[in-house]
PDB file of N, CA and C in Angstrom:
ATOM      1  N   UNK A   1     -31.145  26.386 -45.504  1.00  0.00           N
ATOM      2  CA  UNK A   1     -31.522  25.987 -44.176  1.00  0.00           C
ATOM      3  C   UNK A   1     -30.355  25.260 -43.512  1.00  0.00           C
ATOM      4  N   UNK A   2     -30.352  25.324 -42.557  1.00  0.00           N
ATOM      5  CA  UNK A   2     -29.309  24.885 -41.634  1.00  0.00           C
ATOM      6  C   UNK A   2     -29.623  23.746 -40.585  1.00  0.00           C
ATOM      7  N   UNK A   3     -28.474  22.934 -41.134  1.00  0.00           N
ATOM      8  CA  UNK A   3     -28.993  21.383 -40.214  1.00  0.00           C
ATOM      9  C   UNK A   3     -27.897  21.195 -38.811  1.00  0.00           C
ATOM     10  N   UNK A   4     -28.050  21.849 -37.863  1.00  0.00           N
ATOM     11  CA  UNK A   4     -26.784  21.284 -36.666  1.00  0.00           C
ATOM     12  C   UNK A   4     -26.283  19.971 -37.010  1.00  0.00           C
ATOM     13  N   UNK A   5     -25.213  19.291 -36.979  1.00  0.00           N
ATOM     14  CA  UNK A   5     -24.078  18.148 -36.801  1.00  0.00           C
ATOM     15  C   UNK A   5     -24.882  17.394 -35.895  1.00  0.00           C
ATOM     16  N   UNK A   6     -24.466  16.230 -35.797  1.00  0.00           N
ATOM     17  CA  UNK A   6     -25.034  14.998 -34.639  1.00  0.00           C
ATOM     18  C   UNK A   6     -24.217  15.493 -33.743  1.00  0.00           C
ATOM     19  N   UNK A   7     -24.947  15.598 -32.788  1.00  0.00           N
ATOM     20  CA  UNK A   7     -23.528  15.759 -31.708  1.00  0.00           C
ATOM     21  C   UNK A   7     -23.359  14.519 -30.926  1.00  0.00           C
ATOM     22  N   UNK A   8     -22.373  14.236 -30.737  1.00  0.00           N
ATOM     23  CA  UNK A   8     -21.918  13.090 -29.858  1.00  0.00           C
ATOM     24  C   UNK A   8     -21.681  13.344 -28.621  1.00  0.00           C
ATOM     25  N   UNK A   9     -22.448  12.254 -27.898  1.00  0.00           N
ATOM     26  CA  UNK A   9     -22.417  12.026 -26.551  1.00  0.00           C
ATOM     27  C   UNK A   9     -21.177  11.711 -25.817  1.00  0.00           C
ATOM     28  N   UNK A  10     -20.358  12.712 -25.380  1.00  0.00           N
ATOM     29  CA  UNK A  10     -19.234  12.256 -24.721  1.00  0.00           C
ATOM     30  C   UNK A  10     -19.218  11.143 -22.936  1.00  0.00           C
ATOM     31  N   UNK A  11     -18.453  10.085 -23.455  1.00  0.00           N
ATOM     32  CA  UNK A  11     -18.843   9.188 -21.638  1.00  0.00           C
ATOM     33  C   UNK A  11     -18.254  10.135 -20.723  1.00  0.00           C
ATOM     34  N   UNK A  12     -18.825   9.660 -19.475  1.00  0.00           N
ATOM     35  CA  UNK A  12     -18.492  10.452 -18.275  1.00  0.00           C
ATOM     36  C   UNK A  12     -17.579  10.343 -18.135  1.00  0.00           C
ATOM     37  N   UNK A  13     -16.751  11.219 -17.231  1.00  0.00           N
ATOM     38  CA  UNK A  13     -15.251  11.350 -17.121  1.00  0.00           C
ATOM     39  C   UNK A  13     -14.665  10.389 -15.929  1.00  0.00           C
ATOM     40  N   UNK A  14     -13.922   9.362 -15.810  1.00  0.00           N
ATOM     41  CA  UNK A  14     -13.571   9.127 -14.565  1.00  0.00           C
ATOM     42  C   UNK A  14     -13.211   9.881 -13.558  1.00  0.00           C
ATOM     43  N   UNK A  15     -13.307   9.322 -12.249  1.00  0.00           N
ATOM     44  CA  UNK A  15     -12.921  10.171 -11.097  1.00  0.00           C
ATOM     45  C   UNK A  15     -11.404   9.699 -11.409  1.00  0.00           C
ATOM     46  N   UNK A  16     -10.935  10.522 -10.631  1.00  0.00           N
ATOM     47  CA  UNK A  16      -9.642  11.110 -10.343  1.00  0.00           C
ATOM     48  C   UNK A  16      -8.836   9.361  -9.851  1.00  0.00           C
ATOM     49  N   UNK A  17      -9.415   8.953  -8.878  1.00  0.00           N
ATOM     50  CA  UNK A  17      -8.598   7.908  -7.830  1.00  0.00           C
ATOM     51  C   UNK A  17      -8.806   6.644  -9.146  1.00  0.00           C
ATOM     52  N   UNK A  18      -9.322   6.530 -10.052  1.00  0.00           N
ATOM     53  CA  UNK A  18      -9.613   5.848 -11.136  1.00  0.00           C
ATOM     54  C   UNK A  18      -8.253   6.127 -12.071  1.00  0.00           C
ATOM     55  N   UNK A  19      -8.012   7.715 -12.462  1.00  0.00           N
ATOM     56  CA  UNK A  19      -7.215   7.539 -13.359  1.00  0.00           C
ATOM     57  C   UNK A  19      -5.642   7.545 -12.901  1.00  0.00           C
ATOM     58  N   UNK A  20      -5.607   8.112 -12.176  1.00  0.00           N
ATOM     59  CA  UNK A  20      -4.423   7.640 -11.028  1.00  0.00           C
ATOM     60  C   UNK A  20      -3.984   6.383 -11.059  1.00  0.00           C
ATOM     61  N   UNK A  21      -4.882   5.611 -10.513  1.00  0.00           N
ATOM     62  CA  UNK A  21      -4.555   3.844 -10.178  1.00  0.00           C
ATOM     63  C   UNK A  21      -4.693   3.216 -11.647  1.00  0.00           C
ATOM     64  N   UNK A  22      -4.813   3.593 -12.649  1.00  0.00           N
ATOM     65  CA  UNK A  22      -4.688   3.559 -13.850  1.00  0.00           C
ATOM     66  C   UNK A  22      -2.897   3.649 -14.735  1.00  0.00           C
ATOM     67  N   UNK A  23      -2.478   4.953 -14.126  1.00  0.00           N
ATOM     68  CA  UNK A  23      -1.745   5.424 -14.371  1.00  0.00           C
ATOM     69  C   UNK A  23      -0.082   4.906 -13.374  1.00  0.00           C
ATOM     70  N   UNK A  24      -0.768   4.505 -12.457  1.00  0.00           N
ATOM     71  CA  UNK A  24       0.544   3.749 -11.419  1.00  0.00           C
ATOM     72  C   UNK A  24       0.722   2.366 -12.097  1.00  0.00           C
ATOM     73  N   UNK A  25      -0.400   1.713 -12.387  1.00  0.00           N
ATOM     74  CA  UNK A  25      -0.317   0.763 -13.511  1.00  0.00           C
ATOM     75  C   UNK A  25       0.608   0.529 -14.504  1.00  0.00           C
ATOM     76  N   UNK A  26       0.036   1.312 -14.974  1.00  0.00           N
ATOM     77  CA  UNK A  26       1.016   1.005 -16.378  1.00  0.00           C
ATOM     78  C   UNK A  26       2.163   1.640 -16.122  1.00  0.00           C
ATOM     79  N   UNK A  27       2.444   2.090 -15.574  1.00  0.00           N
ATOM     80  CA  UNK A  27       3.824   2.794 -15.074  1.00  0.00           C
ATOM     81  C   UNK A  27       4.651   1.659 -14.198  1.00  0.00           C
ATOM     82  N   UNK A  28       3.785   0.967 -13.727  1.00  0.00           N
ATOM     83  CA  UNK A  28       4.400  -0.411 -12.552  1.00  0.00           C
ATOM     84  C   UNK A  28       5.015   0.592 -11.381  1.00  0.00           C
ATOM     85  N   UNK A  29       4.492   1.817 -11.498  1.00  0.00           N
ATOM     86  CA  UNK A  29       4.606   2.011  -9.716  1.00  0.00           C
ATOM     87  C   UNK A  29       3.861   1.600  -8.533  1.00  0.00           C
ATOM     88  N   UNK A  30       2.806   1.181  -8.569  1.00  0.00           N
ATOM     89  CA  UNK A  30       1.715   0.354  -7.945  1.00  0.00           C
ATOM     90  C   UNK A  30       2.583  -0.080  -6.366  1.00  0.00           C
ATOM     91  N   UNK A  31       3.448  -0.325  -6.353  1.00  0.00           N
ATOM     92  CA  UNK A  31       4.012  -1.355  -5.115  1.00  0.00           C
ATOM     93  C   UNK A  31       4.757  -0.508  -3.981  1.00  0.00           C
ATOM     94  N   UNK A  32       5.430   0.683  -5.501  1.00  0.00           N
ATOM     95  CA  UNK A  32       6.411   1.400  -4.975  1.00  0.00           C
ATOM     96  C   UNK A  32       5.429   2.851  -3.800  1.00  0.00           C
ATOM     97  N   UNK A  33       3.906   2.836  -4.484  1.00  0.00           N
ATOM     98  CA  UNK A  33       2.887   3.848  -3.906  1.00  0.00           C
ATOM     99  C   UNK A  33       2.609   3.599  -2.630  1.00  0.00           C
ATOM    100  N   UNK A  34       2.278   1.864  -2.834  1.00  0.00           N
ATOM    101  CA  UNK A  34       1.507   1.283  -1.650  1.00  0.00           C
ATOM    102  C   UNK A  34       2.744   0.872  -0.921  1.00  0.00           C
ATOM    103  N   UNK A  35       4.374   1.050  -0.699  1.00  0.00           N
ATOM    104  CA  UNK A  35       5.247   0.648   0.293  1.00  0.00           C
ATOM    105  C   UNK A  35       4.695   2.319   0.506  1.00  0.00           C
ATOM    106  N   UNK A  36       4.826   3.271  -0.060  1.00  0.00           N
ATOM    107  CA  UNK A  36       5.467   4.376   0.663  1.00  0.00           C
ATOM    108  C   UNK A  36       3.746   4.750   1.366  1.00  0.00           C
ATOM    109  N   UNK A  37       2.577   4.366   1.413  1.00  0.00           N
ATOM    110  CA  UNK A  37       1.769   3.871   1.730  1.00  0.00           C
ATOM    111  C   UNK A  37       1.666   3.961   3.449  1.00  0.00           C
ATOM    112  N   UNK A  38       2.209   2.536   3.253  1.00  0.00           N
ATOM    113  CA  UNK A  38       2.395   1.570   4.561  1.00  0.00           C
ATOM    114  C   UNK A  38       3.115   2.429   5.361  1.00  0.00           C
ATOM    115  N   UNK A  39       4.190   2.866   4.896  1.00  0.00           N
ATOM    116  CA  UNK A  39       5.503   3.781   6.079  1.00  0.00           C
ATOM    117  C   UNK A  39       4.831   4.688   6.445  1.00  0.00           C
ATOM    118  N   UNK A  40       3.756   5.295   5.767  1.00  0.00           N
ATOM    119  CA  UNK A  40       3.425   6.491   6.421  1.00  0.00           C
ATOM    120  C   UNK A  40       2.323   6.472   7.155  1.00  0.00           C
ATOM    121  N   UNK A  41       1.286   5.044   7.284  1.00  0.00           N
ATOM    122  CA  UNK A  41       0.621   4.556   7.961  1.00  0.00           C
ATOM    123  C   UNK A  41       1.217   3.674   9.088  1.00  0.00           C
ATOM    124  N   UNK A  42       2.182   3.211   9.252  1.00  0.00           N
ATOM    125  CA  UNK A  42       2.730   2.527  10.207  1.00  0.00           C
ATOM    126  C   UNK A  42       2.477   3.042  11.718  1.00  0.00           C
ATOM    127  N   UNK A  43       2.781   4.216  11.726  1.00  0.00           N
ATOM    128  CA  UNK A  43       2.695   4.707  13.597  1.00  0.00           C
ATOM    129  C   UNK A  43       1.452   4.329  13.550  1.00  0.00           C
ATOM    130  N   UNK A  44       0.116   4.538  12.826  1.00  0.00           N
ATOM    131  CA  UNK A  44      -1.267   4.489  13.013  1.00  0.00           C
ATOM    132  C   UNK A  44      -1.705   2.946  13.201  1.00  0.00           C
ATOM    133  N   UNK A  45      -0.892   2.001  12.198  1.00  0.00           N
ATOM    134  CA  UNK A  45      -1.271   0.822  12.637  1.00  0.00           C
ATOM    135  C   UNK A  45      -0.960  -0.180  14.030  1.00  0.00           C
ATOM    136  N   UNK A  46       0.570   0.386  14.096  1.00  0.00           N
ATOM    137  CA  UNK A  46       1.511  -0.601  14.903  1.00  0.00           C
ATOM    138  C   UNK A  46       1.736   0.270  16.391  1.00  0.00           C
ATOM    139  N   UNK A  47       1.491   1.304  16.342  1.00  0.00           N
ATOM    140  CA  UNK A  47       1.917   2.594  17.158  1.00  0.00           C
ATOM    141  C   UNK A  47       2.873   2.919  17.151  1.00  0.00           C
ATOM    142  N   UNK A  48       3.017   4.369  17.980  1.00  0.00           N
ATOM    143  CA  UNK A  48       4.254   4.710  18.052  1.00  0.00           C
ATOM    144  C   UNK A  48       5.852   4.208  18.720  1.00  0.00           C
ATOM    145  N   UNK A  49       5.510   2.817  19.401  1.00  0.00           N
ATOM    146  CA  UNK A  49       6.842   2.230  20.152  1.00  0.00           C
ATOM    147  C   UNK A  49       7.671   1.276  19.001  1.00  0.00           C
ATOM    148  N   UNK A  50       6.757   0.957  18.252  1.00  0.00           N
ATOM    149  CA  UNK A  50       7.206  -0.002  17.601  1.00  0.00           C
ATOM    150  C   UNK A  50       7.544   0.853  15.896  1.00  0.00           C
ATOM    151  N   UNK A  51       6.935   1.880  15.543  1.00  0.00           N
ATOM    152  CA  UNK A  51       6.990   3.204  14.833  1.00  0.00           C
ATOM    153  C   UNK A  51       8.687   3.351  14.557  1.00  0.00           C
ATOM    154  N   UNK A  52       8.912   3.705  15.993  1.00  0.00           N
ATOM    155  CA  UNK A  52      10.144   4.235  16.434  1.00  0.00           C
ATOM    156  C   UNK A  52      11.398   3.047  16.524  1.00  0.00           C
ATOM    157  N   UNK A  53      11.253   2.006  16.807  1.00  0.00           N
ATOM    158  CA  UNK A  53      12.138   1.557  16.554  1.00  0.00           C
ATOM    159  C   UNK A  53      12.454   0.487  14.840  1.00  0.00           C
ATOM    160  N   UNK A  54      11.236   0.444  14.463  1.00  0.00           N
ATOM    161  CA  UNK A  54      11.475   0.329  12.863  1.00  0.00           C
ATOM    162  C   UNK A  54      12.003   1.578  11.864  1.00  0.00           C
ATOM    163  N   UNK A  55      13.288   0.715  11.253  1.00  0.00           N
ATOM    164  CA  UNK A  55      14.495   1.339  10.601  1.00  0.00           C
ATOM    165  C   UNK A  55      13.874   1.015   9.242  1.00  0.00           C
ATOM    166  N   UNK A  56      13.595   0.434   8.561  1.00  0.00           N
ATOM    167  CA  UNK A  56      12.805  -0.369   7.332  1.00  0.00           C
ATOM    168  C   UNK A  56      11.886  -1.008   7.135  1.00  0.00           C
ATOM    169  N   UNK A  57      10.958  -0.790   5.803  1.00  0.00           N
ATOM    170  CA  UNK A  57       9.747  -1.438   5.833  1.00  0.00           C
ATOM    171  C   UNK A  57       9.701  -1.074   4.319  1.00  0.00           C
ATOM    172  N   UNK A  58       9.680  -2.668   3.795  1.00  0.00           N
ATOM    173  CA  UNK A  58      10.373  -2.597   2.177  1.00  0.00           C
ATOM    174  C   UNK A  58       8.919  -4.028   2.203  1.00  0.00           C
ATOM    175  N   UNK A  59       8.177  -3.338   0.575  1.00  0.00           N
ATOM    176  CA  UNK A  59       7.648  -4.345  -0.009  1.00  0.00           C
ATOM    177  C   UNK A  59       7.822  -4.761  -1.369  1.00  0.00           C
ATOM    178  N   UNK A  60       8.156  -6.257  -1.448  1.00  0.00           N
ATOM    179  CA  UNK A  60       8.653  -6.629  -2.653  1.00  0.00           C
ATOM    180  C   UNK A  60       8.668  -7.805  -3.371  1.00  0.00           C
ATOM    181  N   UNK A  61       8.042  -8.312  -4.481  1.00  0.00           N
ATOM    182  CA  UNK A  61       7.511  -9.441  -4.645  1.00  0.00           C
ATOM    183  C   UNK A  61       6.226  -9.828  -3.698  1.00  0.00           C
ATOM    184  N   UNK A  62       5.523  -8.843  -3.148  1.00  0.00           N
ATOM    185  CA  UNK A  62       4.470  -9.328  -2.274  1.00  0.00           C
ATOM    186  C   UNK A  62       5.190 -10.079  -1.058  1.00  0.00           C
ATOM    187  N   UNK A  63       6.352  -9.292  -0.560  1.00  0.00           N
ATOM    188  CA  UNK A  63       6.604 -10.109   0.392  1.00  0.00           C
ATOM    189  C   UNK A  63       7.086  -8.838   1.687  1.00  0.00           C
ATOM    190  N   UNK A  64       6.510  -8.635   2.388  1.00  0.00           N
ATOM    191  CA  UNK A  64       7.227  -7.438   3.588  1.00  0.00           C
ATOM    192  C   UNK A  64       7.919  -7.536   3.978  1.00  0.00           C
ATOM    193  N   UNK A  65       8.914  -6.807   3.934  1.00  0.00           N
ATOM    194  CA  UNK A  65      10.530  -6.863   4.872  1.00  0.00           C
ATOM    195  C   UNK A  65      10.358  -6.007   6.482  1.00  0.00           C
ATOM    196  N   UNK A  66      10.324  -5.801   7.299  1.00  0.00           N
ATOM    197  CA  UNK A  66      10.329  -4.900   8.590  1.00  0.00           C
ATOM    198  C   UNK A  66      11.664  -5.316   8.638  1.00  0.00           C
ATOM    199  N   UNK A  67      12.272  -4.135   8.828  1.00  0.00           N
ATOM    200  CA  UNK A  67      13.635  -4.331   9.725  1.00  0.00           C
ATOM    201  C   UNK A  67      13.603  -3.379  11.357  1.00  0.00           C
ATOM    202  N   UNK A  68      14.095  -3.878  12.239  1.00  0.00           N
ATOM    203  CA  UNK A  68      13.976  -3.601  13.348  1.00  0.00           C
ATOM    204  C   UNK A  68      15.131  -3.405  14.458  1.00  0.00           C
ATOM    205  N   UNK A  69      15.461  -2.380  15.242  1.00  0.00           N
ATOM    206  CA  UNK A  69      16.842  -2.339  16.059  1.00  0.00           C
ATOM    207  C   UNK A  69      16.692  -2.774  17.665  1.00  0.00           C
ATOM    208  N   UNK A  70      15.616  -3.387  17.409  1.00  0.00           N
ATOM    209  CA  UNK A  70      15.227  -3.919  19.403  1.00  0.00           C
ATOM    210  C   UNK A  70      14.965  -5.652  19.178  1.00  0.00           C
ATOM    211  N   UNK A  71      16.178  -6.324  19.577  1.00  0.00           N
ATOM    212  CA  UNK A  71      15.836  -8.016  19.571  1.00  0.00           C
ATOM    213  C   UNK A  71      14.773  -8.560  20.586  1.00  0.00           C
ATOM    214  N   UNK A  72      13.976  -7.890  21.577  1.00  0.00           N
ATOM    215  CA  UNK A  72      12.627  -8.202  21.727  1.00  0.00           C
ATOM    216  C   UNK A  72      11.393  -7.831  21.104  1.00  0.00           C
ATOM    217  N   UNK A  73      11.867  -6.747  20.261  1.00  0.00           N
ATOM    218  CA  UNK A  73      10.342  -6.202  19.648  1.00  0.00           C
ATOM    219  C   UNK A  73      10.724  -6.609  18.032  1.00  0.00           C
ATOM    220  N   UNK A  74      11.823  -7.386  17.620  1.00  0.00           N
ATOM    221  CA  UNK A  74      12.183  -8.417  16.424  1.00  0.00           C
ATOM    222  C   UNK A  74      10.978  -9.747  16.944  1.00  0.00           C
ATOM    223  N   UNK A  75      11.151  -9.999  18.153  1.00  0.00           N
ATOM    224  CA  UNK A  75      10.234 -11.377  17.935  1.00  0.00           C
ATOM    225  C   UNK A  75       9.232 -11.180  18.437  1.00  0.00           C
ATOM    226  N   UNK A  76       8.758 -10.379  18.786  1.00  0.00           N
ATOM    227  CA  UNK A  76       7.310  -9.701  19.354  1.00  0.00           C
ATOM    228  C   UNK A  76       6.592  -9.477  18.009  1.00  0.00           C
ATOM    229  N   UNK A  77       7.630  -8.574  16.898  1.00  0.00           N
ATOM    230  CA  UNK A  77       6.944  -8.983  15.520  1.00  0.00           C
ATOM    231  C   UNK A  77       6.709  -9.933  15.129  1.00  0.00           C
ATOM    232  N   UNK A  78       7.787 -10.433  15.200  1.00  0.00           N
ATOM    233  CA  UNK A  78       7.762 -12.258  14.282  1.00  0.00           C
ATOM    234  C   UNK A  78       6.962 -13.045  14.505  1.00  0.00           C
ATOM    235  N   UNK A  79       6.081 -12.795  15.777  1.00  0.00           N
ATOM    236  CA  UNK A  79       5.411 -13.603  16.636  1.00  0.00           C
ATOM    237  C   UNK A  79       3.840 -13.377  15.769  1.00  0.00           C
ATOM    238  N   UNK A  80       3.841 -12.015  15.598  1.00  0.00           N
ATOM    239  CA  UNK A  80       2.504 -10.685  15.380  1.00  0.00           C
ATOM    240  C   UNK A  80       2.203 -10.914  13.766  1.00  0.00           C
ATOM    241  N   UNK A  81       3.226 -12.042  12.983  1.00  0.00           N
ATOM    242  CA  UNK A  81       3.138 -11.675  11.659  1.00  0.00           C
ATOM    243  C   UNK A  81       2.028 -11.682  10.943  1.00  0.00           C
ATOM    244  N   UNK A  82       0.758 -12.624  11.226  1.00  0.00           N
ATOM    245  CA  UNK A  82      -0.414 -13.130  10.677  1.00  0.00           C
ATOM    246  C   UNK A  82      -0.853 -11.866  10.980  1.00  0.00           C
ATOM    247  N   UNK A  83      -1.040 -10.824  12.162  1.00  0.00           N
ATOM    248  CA  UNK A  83      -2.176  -9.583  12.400  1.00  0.00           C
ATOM    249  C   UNK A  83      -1.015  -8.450  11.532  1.00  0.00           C
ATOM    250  N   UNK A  84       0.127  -8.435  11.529  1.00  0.00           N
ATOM    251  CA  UNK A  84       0.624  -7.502  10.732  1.00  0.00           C
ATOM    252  C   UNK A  84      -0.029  -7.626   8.969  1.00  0.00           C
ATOM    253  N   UNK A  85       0.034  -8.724   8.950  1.00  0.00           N
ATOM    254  CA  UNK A  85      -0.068  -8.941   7.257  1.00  0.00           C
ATOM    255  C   UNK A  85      -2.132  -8.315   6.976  1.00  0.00           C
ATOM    256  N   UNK A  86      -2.567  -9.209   7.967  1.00  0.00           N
ATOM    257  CA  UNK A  86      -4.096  -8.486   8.110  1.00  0.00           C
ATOM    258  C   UNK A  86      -4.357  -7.116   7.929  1.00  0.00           C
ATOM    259  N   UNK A  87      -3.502  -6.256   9.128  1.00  0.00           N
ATOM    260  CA  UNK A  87      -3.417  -5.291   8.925  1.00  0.00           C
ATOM    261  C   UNK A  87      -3.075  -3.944   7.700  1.00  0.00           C
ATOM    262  N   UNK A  88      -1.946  -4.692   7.158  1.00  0.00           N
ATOM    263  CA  UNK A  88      -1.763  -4.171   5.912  1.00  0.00           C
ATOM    264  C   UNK A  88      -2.524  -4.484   4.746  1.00  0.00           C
ATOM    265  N   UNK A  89      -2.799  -5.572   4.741  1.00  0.00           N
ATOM    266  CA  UNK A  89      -3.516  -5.756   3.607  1.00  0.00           C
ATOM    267  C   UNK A  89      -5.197  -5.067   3.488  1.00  0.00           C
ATOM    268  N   UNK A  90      -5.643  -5.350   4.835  1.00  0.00           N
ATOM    269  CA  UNK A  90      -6.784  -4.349   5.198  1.00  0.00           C
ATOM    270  C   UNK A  90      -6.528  -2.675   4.636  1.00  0.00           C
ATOM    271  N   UNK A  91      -5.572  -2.434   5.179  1.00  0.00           N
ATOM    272  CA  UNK A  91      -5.233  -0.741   5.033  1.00  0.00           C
ATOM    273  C   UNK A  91      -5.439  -0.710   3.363  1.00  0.00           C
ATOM    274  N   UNK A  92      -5.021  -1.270   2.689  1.00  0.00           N
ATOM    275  CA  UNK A  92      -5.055  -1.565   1.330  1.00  0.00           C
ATOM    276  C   UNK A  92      -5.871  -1.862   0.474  1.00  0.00           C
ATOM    277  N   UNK A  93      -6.640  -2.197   0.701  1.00  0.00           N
ATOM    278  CA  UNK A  93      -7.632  -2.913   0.882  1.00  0.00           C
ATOM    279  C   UNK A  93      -8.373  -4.146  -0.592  1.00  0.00           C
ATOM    280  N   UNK A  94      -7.176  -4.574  -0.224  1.00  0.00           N
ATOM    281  CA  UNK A  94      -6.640  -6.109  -1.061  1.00  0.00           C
ATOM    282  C   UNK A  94      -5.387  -6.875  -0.345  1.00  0.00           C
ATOM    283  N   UNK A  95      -5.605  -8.153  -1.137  1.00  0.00           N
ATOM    284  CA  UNK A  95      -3.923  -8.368  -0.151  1.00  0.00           C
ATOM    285  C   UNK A  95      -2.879  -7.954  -1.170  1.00  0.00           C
ATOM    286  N   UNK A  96      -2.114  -7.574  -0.514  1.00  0.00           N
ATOM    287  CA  UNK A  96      -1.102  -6.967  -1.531  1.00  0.00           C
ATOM    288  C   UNK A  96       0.422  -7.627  -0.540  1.00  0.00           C
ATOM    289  N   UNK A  97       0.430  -8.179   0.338  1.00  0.00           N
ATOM    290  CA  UNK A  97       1.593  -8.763   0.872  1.00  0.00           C
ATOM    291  C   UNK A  97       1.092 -10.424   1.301  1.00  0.00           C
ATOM    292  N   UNK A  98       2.217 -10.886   1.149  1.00  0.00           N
ATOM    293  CA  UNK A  98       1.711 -12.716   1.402  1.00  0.00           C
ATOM    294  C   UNK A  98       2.231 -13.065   2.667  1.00  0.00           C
ATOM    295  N   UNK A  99       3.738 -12.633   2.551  1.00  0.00           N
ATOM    296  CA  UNK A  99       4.070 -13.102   3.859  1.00  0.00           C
ATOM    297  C   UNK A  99       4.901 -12.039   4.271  1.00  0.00           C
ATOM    298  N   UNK A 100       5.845 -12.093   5.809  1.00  0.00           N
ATOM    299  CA  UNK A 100       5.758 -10.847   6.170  1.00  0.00           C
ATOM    300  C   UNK A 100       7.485 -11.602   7.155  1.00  0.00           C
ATOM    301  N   UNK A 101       8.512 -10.979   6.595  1.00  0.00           N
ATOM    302  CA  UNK A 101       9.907 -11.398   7.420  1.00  0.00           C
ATOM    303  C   UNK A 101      10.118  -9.734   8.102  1.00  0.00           C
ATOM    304  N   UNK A 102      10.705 -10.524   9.417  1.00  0.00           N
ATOM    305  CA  UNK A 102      11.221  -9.273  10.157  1.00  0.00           C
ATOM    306  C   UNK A 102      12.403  -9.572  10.207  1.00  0.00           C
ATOM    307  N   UNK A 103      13.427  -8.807  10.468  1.00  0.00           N
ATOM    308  CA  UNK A 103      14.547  -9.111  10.617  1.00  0.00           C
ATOM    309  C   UNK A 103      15.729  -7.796  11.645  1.00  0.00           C
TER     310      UNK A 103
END
């Protein structure tokens, strides 16, 4: 007579955006995902005037760099930094930047 094996219950499989963010992890790309992230969300957050004249947008140590080629829309940022940092960190949706230099 024949007895089938126990079969074991395999756990459910994670979703995808689980093993991913898993995998940026331990890899310590995590920062490098969520800068390239931000750049490609930028026209959507900031629009396109300010889009266009940002040359750089580097995150590092939790700290945002904007670099910028218009010395009124340098302190129009600088001014904006508390709703920039909101903004990003919203998009993110954690804070993932503390403070936010334009330059």
């Amino acid at each position: 007579m024949f007895i089938p094996a126990r079969t074991i219950r395999k756990p459910e499989p994670d979703p995808i955006s689980t093993v991913i963010q898993k995998w940026l992890k331990q890899n310590h790309l995590e920062d490098k995902f969520l800068q390239a992230d931000i750049r490609t969300a930028w026209e959507d957050l900031l629009g396109p005037l300010i889009a266009r004249h940002t040359k750089s947008i580097v995150l590092e140590n939790r700290i945002l760099k904007i670099r910028v080629d218009n010395a009124p829309l340098r302190q129009e940022l600088f001014m904006s930094r508390s709703r920039i940092l909101s903004l990003i960190n919203e998009r993110a949706g954690r804070q993932i930047a503390l403070e936010c230099l334009v330059y």
